[in-house]
PDB file of N, CA and C in Angstrom:
ATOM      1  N   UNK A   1     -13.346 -15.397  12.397  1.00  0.00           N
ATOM      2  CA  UNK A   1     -12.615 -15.851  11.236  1.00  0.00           C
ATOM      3  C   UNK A   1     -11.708 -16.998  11.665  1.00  0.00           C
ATOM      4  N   UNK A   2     -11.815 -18.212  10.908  1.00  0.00           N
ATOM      5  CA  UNK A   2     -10.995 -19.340  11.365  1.00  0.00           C
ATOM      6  C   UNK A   2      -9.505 -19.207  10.124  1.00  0.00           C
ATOM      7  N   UNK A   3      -8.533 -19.211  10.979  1.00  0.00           N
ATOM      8  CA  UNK A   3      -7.403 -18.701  10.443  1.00  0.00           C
ATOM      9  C   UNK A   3      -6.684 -20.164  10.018  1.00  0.00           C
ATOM     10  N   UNK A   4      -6.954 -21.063  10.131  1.00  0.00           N
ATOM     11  CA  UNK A   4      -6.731 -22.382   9.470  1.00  0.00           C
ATOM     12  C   UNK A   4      -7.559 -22.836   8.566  1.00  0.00           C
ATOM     13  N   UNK A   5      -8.686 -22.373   8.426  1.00  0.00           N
ATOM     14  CA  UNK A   5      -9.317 -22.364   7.161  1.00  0.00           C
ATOM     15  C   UNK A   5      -8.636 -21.700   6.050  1.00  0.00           C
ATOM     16  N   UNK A   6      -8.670 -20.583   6.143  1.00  0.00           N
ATOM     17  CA  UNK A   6      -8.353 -19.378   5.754  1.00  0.00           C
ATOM     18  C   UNK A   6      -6.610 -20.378   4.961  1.00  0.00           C
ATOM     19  N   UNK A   7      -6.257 -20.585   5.589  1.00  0.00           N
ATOM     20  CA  UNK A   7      -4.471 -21.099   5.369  1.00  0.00           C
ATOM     21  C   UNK A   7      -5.329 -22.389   4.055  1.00  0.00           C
ATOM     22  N   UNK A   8      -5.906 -23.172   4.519  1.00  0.00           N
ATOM     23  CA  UNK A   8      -6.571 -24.557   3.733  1.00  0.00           C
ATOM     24  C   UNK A   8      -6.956 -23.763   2.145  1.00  0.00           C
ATOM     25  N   UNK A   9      -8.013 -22.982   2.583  1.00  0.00           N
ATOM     26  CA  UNK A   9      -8.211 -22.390   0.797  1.00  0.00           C
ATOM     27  C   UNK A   9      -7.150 -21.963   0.389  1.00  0.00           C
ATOM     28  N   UNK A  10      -6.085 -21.094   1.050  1.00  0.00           N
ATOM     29  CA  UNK A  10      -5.021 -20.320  -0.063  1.00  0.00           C
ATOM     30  C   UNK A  10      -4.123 -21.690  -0.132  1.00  0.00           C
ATOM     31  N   UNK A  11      -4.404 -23.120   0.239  1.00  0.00           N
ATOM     32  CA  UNK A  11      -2.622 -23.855  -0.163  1.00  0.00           C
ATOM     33  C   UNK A  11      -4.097 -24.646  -1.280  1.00  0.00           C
ATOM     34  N   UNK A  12      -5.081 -24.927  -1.547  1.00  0.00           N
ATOM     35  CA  UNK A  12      -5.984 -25.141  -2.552  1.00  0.00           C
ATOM     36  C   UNK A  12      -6.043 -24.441  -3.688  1.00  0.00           C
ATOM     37  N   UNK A  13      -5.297 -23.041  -3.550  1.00  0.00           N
ATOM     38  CA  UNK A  13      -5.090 -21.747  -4.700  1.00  0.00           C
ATOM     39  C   UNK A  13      -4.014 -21.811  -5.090  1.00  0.00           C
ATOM     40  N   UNK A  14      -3.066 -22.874  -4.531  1.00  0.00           N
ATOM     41  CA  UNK A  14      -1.614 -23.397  -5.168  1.00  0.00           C
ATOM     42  C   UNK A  14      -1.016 -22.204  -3.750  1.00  0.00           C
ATOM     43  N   UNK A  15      -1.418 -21.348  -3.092  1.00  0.00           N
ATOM     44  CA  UNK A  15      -0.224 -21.028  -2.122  1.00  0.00           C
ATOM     45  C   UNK A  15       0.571 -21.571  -0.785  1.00  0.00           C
ATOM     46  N   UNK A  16       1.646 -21.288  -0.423  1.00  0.00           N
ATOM     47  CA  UNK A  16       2.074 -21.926   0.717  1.00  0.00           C
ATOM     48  C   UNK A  16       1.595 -21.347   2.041  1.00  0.00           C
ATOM     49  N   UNK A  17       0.734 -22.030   2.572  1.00  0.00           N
ATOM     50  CA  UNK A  17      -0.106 -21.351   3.717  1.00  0.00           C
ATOM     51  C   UNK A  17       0.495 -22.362   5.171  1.00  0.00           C
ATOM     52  N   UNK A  18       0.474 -21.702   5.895  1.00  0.00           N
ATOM     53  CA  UNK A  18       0.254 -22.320   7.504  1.00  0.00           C
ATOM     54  C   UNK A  18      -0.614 -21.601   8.752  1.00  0.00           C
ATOM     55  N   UNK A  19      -0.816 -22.191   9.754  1.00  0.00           N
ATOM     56  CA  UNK A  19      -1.682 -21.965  10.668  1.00  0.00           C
ATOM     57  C   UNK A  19      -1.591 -22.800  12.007  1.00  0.00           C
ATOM     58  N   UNK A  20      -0.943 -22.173  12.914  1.00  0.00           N
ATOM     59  CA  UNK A  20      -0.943 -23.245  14.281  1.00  0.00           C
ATOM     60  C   UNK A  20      -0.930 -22.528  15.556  1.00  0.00           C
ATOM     61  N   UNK A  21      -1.468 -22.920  16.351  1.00  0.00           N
ATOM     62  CA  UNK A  21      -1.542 -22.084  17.708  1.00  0.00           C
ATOM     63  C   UNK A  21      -0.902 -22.782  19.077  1.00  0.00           C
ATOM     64  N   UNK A  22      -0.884 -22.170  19.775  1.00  0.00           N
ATOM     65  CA  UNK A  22       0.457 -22.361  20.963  1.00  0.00           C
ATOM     66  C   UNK A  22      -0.114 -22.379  21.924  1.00  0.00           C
ATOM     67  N   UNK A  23       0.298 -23.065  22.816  1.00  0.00           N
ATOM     68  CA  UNK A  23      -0.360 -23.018  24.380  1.00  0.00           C
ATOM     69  C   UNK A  23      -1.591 -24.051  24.868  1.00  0.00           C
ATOM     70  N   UNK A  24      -1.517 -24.755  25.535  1.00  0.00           N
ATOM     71  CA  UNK A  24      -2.784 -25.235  25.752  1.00  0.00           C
ATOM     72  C   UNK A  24      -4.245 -24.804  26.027  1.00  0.00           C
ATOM     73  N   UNK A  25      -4.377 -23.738  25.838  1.00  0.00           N
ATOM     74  CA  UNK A  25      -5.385 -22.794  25.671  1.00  0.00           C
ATOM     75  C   UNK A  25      -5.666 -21.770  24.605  1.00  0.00           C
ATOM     76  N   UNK A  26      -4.878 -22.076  23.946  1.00  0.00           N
ATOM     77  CA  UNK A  26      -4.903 -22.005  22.396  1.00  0.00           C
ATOM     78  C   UNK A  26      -5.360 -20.275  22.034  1.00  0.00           C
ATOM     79  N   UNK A  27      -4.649 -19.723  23.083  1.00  0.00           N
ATOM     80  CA  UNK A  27      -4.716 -18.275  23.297  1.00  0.00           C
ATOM     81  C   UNK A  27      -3.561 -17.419  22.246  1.00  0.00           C
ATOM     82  N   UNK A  28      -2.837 -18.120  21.034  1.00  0.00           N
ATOM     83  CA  UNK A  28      -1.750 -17.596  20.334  1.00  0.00           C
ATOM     84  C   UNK A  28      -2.073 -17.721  19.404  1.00  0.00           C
ATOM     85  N   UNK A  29      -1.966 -17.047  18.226  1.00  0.00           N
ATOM     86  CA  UNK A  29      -1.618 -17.744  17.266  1.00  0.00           C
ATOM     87  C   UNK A  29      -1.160 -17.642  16.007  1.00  0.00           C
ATOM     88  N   UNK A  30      -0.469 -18.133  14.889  1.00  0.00           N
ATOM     89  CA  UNK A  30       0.143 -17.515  14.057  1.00  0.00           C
ATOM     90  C   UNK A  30      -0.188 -18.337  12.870  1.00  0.00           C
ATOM     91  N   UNK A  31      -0.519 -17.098  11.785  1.00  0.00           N
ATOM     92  CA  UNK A  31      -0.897 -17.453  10.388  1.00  0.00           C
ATOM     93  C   UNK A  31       0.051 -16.893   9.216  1.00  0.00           C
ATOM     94  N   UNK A  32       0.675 -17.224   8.613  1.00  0.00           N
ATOM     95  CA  UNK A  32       1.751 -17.357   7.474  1.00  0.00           C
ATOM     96  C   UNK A  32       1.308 -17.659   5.939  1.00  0.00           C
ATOM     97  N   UNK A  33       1.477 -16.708   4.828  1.00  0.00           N
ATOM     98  CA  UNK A  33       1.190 -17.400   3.540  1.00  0.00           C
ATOM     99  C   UNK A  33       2.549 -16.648   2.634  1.00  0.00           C
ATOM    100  N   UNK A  34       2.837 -17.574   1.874  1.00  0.00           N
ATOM    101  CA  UNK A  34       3.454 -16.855   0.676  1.00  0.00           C
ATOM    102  C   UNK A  34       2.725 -16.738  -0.310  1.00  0.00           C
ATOM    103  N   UNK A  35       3.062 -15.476  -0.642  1.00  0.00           N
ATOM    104  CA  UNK A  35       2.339 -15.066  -1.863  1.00  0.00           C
ATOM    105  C   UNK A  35       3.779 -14.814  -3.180  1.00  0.00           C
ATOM    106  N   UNK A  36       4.491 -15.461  -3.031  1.00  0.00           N
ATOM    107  CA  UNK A  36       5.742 -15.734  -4.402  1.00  0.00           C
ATOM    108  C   UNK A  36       6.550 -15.488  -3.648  1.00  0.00           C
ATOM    109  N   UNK A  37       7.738 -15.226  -4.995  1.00  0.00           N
ATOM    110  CA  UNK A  37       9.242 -15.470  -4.044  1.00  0.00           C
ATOM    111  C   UNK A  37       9.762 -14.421  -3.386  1.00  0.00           C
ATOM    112  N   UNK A  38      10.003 -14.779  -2.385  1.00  0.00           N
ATOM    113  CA  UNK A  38       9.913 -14.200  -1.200  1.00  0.00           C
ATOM    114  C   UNK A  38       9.568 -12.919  -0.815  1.00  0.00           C
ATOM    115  N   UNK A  39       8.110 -13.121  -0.530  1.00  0.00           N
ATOM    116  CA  UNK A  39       7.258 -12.056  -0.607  1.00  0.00           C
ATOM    117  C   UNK A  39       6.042 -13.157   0.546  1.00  0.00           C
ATOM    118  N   UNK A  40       6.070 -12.441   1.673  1.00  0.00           N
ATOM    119  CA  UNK A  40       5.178 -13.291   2.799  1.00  0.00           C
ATOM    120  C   UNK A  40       4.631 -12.302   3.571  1.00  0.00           C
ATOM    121  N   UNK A  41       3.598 -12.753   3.919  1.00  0.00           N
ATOM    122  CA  UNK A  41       2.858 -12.084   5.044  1.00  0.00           C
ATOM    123  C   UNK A  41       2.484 -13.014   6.323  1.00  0.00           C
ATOM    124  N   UNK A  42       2.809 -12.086   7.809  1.00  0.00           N
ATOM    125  CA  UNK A  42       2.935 -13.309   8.445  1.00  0.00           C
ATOM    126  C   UNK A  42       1.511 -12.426   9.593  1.00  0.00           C
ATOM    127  N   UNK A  43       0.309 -12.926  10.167  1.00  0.00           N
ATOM    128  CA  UNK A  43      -0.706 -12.331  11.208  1.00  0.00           C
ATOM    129  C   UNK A  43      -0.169 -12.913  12.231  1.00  0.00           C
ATOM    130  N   UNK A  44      -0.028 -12.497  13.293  1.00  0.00           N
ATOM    131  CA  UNK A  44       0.197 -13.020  14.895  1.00  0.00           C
ATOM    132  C   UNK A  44      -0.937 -12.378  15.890  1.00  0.00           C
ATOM    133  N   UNK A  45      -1.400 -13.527  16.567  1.00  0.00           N
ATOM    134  CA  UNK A  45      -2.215 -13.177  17.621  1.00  0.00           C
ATOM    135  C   UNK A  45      -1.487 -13.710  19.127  1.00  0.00           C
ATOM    136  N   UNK A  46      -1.238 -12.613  19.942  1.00  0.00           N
ATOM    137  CA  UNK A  46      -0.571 -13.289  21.059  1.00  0.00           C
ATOM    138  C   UNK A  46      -0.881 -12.898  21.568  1.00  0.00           C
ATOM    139  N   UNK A  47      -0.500 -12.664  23.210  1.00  0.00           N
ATOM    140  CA  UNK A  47      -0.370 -12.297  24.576  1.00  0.00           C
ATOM    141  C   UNK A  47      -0.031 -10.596  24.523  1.00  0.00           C
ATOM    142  N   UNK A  48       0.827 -10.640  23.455  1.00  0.00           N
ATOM    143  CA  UNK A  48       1.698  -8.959  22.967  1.00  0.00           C
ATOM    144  C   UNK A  48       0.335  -8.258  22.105  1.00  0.00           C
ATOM    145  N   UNK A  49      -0.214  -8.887  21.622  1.00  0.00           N
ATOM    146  CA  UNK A  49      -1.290  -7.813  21.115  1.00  0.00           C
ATOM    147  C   UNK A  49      -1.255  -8.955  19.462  1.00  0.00           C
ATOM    148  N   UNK A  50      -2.094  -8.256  18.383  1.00  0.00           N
ATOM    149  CA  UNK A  50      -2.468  -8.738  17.063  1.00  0.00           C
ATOM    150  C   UNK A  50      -1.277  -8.250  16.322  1.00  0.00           C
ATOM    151  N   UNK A  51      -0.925  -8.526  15.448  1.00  0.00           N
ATOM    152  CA  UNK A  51      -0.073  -7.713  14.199  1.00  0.00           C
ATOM    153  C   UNK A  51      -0.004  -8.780  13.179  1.00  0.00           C
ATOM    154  N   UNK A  52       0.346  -7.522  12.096  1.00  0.00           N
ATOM    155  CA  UNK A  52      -0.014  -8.232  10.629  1.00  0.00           C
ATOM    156  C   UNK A  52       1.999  -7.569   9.766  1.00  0.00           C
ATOM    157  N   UNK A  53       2.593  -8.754   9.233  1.00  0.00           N
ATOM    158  CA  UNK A  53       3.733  -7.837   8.910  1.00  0.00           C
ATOM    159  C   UNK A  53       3.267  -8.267   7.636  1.00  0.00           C
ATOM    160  N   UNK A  54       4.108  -7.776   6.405  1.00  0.00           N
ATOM    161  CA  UNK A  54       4.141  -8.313   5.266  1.00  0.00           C
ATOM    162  C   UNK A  54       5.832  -7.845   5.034  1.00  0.00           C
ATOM    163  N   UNK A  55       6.088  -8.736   4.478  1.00  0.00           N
ATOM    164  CA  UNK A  55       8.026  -9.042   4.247  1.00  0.00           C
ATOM    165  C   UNK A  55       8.336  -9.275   2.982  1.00  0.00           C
ATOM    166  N   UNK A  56       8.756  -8.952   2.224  1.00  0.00           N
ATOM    167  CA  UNK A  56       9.868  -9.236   0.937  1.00  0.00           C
ATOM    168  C   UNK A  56      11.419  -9.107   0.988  1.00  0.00           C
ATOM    169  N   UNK A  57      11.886 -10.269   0.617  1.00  0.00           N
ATOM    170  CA  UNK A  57      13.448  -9.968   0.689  1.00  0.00           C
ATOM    171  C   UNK A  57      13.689 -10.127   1.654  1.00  0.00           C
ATOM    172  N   UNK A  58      13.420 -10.750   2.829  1.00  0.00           N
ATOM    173  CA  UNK A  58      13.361 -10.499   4.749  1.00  0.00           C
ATOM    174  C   UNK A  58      13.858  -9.042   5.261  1.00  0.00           C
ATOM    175  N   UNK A  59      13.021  -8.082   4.118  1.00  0.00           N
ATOM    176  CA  UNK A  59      12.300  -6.729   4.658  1.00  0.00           C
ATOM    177  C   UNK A  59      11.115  -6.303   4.689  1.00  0.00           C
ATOM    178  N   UNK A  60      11.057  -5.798   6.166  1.00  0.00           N
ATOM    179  CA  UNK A  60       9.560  -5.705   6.689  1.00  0.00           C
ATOM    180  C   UNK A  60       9.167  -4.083   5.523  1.00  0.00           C
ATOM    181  N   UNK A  61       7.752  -4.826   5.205  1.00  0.00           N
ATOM    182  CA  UNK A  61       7.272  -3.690   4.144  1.00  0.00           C
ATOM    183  C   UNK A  61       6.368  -2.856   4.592  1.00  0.00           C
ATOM    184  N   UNK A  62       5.329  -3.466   5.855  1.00  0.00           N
ATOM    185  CA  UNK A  62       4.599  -3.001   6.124  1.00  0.00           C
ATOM    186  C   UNK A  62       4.326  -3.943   7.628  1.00  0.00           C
ATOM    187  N   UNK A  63       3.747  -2.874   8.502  1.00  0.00           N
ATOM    188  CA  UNK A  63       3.604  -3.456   9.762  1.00  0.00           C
ATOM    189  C   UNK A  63       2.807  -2.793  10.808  1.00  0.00           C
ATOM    190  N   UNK A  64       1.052  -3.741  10.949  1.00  0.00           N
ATOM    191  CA  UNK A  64       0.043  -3.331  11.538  1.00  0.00           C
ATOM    192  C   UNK A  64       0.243  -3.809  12.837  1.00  0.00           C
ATOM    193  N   UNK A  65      -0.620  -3.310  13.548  1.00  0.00           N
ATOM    194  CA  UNK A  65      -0.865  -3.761  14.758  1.00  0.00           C
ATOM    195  C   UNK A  65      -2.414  -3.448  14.972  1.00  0.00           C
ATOM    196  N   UNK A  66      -2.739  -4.109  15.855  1.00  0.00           N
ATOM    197  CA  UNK A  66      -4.747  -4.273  16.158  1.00  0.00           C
ATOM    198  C   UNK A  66      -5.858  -4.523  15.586  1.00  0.00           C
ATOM    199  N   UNK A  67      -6.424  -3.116  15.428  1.00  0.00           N
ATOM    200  CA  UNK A  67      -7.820  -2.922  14.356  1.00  0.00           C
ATOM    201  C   UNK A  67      -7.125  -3.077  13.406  1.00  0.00           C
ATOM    202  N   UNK A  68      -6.298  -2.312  13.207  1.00  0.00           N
ATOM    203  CA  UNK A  68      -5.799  -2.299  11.254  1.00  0.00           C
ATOM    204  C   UNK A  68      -5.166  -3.252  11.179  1.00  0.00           C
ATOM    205  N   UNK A  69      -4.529  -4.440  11.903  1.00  0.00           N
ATOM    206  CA  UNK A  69      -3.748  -5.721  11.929  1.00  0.00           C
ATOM    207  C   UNK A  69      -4.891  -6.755  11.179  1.00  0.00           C
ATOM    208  N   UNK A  70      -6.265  -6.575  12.221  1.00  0.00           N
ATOM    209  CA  UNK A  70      -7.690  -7.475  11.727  1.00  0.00           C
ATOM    210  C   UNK A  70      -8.301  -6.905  10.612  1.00  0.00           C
ATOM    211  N   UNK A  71      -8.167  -5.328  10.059  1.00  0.00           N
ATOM    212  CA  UNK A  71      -9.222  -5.428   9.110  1.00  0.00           C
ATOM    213  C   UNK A  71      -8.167  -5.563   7.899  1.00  0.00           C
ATOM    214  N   UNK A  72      -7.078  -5.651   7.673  1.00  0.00           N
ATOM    215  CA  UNK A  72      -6.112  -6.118   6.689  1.00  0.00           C
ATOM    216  C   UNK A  72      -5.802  -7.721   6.342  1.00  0.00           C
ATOM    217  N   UNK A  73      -6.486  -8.528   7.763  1.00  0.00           N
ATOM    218  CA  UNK A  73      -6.664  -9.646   7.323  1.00  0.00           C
ATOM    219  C   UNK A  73      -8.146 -10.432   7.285  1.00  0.00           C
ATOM    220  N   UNK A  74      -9.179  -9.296   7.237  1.00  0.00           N
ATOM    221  CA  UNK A  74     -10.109  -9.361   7.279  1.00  0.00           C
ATOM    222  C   UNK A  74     -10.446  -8.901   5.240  1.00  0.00           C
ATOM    223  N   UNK A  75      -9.598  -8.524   4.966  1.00  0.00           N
ATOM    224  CA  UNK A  75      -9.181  -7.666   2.937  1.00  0.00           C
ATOM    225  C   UNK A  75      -8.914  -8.900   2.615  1.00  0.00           C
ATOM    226  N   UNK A  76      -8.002  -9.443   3.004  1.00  0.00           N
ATOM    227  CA  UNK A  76      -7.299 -10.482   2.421  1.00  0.00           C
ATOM    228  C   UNK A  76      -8.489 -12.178   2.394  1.00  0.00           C
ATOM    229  N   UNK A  77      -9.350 -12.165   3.345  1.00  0.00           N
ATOM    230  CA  UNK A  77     -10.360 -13.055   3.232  1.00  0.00           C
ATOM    231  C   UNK A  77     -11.507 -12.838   2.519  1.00  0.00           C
ATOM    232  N   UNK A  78     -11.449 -11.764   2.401  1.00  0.00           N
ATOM    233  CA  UNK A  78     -12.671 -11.335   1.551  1.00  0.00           C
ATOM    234  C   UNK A  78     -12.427 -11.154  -0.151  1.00  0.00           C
ATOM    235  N   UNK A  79     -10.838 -11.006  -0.453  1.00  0.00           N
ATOM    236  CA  UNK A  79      -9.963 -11.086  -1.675  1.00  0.00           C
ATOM    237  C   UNK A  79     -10.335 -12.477  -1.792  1.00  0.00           C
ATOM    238  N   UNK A  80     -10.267 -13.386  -0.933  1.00  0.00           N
ATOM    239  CA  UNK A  80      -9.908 -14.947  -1.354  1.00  0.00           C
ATOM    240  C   UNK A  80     -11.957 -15.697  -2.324  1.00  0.00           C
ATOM    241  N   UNK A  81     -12.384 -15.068  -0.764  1.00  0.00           N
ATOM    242  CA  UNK A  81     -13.887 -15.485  -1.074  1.00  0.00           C
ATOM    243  C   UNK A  81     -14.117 -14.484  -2.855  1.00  0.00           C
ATOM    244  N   UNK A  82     -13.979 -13.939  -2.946  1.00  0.00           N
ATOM    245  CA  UNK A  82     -14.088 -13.817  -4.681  1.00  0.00           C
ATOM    246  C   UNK A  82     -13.642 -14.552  -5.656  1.00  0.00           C
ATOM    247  N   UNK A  83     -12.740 -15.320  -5.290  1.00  0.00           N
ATOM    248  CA  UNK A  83     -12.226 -15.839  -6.544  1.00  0.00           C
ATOM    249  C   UNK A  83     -11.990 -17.373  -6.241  1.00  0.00           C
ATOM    250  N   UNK A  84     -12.983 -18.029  -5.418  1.00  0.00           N
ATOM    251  CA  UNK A  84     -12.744 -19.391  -5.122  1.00  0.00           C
ATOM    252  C   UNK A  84     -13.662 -20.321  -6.098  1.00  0.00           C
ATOM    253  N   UNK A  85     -13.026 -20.882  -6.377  1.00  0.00           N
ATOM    254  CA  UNK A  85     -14.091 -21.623  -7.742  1.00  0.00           C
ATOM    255  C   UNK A  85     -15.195 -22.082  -7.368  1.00  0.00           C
ATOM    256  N   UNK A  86     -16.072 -22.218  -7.433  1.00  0.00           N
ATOM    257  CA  UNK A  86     -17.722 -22.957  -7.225  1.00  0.00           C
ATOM    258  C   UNK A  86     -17.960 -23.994  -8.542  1.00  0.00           C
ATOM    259  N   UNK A  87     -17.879 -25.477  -7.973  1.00  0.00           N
ATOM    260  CA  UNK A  87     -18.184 -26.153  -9.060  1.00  0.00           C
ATOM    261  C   UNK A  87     -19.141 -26.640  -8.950  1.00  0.00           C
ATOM    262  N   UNK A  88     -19.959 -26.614 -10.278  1.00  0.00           N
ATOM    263  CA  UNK A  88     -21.264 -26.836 -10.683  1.00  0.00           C
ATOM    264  C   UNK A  88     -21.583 -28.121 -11.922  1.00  0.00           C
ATOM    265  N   UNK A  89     -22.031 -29.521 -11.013  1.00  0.00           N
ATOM    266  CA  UNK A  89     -21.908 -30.504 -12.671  1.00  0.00           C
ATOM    267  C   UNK A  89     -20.265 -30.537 -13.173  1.00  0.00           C
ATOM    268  N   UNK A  90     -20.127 -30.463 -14.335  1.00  0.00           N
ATOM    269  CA  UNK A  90     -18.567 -30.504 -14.977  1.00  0.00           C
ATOM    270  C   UNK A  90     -18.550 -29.274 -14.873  1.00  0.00           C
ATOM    271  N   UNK A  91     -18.812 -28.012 -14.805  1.00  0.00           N
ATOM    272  CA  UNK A  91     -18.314 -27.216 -15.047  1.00  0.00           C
ATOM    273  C   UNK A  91     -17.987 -25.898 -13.602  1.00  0.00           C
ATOM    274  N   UNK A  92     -16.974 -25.678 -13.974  1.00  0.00           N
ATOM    275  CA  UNK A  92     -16.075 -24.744 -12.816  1.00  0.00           C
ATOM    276  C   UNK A  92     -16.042 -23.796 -13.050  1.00  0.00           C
ATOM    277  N   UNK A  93     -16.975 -22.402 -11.839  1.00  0.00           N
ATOM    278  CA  UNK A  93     -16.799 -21.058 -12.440  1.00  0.00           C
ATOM    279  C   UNK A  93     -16.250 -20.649 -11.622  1.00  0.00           C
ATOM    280  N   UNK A  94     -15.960 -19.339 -11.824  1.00  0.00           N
ATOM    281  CA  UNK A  94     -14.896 -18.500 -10.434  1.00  0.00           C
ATOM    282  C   UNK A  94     -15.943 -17.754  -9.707  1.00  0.00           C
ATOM    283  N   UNK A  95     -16.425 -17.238  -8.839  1.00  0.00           N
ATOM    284  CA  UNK A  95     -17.407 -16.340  -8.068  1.00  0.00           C
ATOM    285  C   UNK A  95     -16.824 -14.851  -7.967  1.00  0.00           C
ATOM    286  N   UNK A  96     -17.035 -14.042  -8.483  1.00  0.00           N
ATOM    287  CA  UNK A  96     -17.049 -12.752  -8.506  1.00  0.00           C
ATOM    288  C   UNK A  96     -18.050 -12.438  -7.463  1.00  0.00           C
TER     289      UNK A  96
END
């Protein structure tokens, strides 16, 4: 899963997305979206292991680590691929 992609479609869905990795070996890395006011979810891949937080209010709401860190942002890509428009000629449908 390319996690700068992933950031590119949701700021195309009107959200505030980021995606950048650290190190010259590009062994880190951290993915960020808001999903409204202030209500964010932030994935980290590091040296410390995977984790997935999600924050409202700058309180942590929920907070994965590993398998369940990847298959929660593995939900969230598969949420996106449903509802990305496919345009066809003039006309724009949503993909269910």
């Amino acid at each position: 899963m390319n996690l700068q992609a992933l950031a590119i479609v949701l700021e195309r869905q009107g959200y505030t997305a980021s995606c950048y990795t650290c190190g010259n070996q590009r062994n880190s890395a951290s993915f960020m979206v808001s999903l409204g006011e202030n209500h964010l979810i932030r994935f980290l891949v590091s040296d410390y292991g995977i984790t997935w937080t999600e924050m409202r209010d700058d309180h942590e709401l929920m907070k994965l680590e590993g398998a369940e860190a990847i298959s929660q942002l593995k939900e969230l890509s598969n949420l996106i691929k449903e509802f990305i428009p496919i345009h066809i000629g003039k006309k724009t449908l949503v993909k269910r």
